[in-house]
Protein backbone atom coordinates (compact mmCIF):
# COMPACT_ATOMS: atom_id res chain seq x y z
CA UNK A 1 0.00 0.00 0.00
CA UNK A 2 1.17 3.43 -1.38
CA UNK A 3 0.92 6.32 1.32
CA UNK A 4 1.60 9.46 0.19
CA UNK A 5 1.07 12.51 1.87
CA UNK A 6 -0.54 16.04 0.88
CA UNK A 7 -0.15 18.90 1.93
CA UNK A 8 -3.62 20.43 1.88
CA UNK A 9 -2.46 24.45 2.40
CA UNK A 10 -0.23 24.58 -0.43
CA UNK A 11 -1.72 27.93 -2.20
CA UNK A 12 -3.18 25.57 -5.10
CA UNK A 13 -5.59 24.46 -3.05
CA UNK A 14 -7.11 27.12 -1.61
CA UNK A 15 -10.26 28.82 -2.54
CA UNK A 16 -9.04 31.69 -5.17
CA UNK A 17 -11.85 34.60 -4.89
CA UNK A 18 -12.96 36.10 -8.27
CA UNK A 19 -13.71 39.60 -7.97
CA UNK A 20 -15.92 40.18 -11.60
CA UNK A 21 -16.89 37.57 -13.55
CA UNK A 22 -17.59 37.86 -17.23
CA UNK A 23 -21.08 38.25 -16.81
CA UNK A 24 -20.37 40.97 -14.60
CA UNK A 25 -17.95 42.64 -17.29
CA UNK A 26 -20.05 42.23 -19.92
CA UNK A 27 -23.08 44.00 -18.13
CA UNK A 28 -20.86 46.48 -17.15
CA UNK A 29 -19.26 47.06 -21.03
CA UNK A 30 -22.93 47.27 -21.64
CA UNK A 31 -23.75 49.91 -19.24
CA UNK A 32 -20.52 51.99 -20.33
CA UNK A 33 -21.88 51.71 -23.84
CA UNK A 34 -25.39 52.63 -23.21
CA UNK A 35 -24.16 55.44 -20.70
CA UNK A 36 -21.94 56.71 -24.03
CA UNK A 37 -24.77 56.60 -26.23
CA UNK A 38 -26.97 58.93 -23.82
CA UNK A 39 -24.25 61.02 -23.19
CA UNK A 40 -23.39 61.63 -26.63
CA UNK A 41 -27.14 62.06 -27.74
CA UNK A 42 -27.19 64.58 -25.23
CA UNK A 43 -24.45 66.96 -26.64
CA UNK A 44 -25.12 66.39 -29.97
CA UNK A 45 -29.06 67.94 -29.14
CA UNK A 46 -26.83 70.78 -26.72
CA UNK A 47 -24.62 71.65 -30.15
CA UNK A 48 -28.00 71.76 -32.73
CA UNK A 49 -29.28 73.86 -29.82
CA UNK A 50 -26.42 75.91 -29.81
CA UNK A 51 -25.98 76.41 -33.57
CA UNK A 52 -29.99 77.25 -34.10
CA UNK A 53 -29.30 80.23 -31.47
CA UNK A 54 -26.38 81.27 -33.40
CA UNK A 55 -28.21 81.46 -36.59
CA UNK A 56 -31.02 83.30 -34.89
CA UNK A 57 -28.87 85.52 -33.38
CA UNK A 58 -27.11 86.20 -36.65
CA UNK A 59 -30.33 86.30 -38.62
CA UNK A 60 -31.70 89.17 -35.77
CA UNK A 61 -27.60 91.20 -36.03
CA UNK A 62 -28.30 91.26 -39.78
CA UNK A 63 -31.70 93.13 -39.69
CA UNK A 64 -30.54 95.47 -36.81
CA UNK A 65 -27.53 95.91 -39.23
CA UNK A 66 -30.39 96.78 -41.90
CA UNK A 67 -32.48 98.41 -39.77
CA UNK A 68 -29.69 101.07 -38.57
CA UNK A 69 -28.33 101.52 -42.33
CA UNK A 70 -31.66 102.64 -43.15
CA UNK A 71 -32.20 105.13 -40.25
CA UNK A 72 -28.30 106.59 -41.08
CA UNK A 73 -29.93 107.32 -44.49
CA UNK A 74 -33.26 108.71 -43.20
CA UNK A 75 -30.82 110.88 -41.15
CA UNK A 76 -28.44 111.77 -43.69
CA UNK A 77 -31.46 112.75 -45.65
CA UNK A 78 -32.84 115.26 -42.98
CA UNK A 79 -30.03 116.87 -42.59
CA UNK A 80 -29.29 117.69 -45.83
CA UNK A 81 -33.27 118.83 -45.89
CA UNK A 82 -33.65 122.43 -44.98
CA UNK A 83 -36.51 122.85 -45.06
CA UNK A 84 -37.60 123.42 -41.69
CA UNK A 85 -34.67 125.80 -40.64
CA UNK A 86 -36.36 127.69 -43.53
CA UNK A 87 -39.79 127.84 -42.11
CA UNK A 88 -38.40 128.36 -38.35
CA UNK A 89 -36.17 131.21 -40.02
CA UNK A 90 -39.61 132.66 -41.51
CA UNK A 91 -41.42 132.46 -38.56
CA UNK A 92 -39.04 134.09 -36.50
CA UNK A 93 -38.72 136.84 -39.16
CA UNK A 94 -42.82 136.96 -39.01
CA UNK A 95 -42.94 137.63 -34.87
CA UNK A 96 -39.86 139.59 -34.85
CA UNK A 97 -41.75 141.90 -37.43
CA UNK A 98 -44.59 141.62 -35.18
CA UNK A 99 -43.02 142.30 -32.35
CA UNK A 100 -41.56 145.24 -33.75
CA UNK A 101 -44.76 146.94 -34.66
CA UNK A 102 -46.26 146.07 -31.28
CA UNK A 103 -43.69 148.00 -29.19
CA UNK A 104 -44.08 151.07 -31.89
CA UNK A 105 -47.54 150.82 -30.93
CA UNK A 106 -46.68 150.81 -27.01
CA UNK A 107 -43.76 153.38 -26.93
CA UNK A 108 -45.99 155.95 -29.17
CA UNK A 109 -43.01 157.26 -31.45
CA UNK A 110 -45.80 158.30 -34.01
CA UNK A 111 -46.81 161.30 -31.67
CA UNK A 112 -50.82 161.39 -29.93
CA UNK A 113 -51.27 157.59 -31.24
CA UNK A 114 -53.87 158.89 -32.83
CA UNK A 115 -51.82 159.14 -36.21
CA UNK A 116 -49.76 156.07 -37.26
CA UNK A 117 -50.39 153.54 -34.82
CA UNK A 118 -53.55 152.42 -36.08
CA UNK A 119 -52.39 151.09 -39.14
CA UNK A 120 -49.71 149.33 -37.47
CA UNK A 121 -52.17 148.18 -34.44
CA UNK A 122 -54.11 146.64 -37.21
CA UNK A 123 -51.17 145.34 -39.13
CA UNK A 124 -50.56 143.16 -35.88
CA UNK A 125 -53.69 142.05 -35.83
CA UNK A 126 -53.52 140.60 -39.52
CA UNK A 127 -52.44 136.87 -39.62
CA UNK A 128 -51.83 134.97 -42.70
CA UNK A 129 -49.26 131.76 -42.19
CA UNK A 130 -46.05 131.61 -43.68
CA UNK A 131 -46.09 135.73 -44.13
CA UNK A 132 -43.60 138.11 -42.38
CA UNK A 133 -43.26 142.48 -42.94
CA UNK A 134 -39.62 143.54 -43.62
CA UNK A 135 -40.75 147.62 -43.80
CA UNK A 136 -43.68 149.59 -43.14
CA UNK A 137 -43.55 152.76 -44.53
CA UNK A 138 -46.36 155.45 -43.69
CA UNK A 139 -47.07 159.18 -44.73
CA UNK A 140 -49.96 161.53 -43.84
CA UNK A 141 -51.56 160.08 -47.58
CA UNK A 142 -49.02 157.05 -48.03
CA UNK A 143 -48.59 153.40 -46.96
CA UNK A 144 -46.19 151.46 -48.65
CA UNK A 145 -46.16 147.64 -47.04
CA UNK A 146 -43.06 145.10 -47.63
CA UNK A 147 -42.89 141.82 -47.10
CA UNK A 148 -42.30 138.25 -47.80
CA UNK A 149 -43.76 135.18 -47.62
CA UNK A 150 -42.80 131.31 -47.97
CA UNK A 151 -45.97 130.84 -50.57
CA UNK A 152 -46.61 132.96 -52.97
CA UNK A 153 -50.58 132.21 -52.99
CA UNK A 154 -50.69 133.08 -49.18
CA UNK A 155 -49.56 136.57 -50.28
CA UNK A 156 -53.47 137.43 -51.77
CA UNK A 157 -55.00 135.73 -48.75
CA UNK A 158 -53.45 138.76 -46.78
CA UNK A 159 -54.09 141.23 -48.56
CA UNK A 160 -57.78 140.35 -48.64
CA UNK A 161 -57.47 140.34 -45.11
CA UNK A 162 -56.84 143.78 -45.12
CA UNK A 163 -60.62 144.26 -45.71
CA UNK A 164 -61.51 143.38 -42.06
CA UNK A 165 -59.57 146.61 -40.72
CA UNK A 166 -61.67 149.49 -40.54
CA UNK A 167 -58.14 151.87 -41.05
CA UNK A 168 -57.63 150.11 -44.64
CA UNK A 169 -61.31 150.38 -45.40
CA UNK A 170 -61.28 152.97 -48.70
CA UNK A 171 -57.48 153.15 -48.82
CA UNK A 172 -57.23 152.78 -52.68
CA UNK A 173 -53.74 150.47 -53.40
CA UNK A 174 -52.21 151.58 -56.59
CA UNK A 175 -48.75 149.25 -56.24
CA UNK A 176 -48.98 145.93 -56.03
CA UNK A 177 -45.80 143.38 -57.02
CA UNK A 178 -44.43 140.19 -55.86
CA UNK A 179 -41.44 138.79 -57.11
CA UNK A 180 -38.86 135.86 -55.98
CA UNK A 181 -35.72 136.68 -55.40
CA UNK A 182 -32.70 134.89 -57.44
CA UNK A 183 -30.55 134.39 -54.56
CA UNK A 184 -33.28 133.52 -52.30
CA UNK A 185 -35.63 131.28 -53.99
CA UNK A 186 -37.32 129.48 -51.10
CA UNK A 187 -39.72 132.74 -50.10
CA UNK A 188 -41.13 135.42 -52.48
CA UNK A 189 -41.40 139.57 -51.89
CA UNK A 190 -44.16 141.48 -52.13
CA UNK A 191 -44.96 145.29 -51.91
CA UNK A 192 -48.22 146.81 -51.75
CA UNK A 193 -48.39 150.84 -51.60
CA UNK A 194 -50.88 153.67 -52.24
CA UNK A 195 -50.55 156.36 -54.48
CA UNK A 196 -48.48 159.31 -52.34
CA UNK A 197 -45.05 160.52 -52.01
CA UNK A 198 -43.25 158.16 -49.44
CA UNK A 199 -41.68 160.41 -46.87
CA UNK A 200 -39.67 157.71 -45.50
């Protein structure tokens, strides 16, 4: 009979532990995969988000861009449009002109007031738009009126205001002429005068 002995804790024959087995790995290859996939799906959808804002916000730069060029030339073309200063610079002339005639009136340099300041306390009263009086010229038998006006069709309207003045009322106006001047040809003169020697 063949004894032989073994030596039972020899590292062979103990019980080896196995930490993951392939099951385990491949579930967990699987996961990593799957994981991937969702991550990936996710920044793909976070770039298409991305770019669609960047095209919006290009789209909305190129109409402000569009938007602004066009106001520049809306503004370019005001300012070359002078117009307005035109009709402020006539309407100033028109209540500087009226102001004028108004402290005449007030400070009585025609003498009782019974004289000359009628006809200029009625000229103040007389309104037609776009008309201002450069010189008022008046005689004991003579009135000689100057002015100008932005429209030469306004110029009639005042004169037929004159009508409503009881100091006009049978003055007989022998001069009447409007002209534009050459260097000036936004606003036409006028001059309206009665027959008498001008002592002015």
């Amino acid at each position: 009979m063949i004894e032989q002995q073994i030596n039972l804790y020899q590292d062979r024959f103990r019980e080896k532990m196995i930490w993951f087995s392939a099951v385990q790995v491949l579930a967990g290859l699987a996961l990593l995969v799957v994981v991937g996939g969702i991550w990936s799906y996710l920044l793909h959808a976070e770039l298409s988000a991305v770019e669609q804002a960047n095209r919006d916000i290009r789209v909305q730069r190129d109409r402000l861009t569009a938007d602004l060029a066009s106001a520049n030339a809306e503004l370019a073309r005001l300012l070359e449009d002078d117009s307005v200063e035109r009709e402020i610079a006539g309407t100033a002339k028109q209540v500087n002109a009226r102001k004028q005639v108004l402290n005449f009136v007030e400070a009585n340099r025609f003498g009782s007031g019974d004289g000359f300041s009628g006809y200029l306390v009625a000229l103040s009263r007389l309104h037609v738009d776009d008309i201002w009086l450069n010189r008022v010229s008046l005689g004991q038998d003579y009135v000689r009126i100057e002015g100008s006006s932005l429209r030469a069709d306004s110029v009639p309207a005042y004169f037929d205001s004159f009508g409503s003045e009881e100091v006009f009322v049978g003055n007989r106006f022998d001069l009447f002429r409007v002209s534009r001047p050459a260097d000036s040809e936004w606003k036409v003169d006028f001059e309206i005068a009665t027959r008498g020697e001008d002592d002015g």
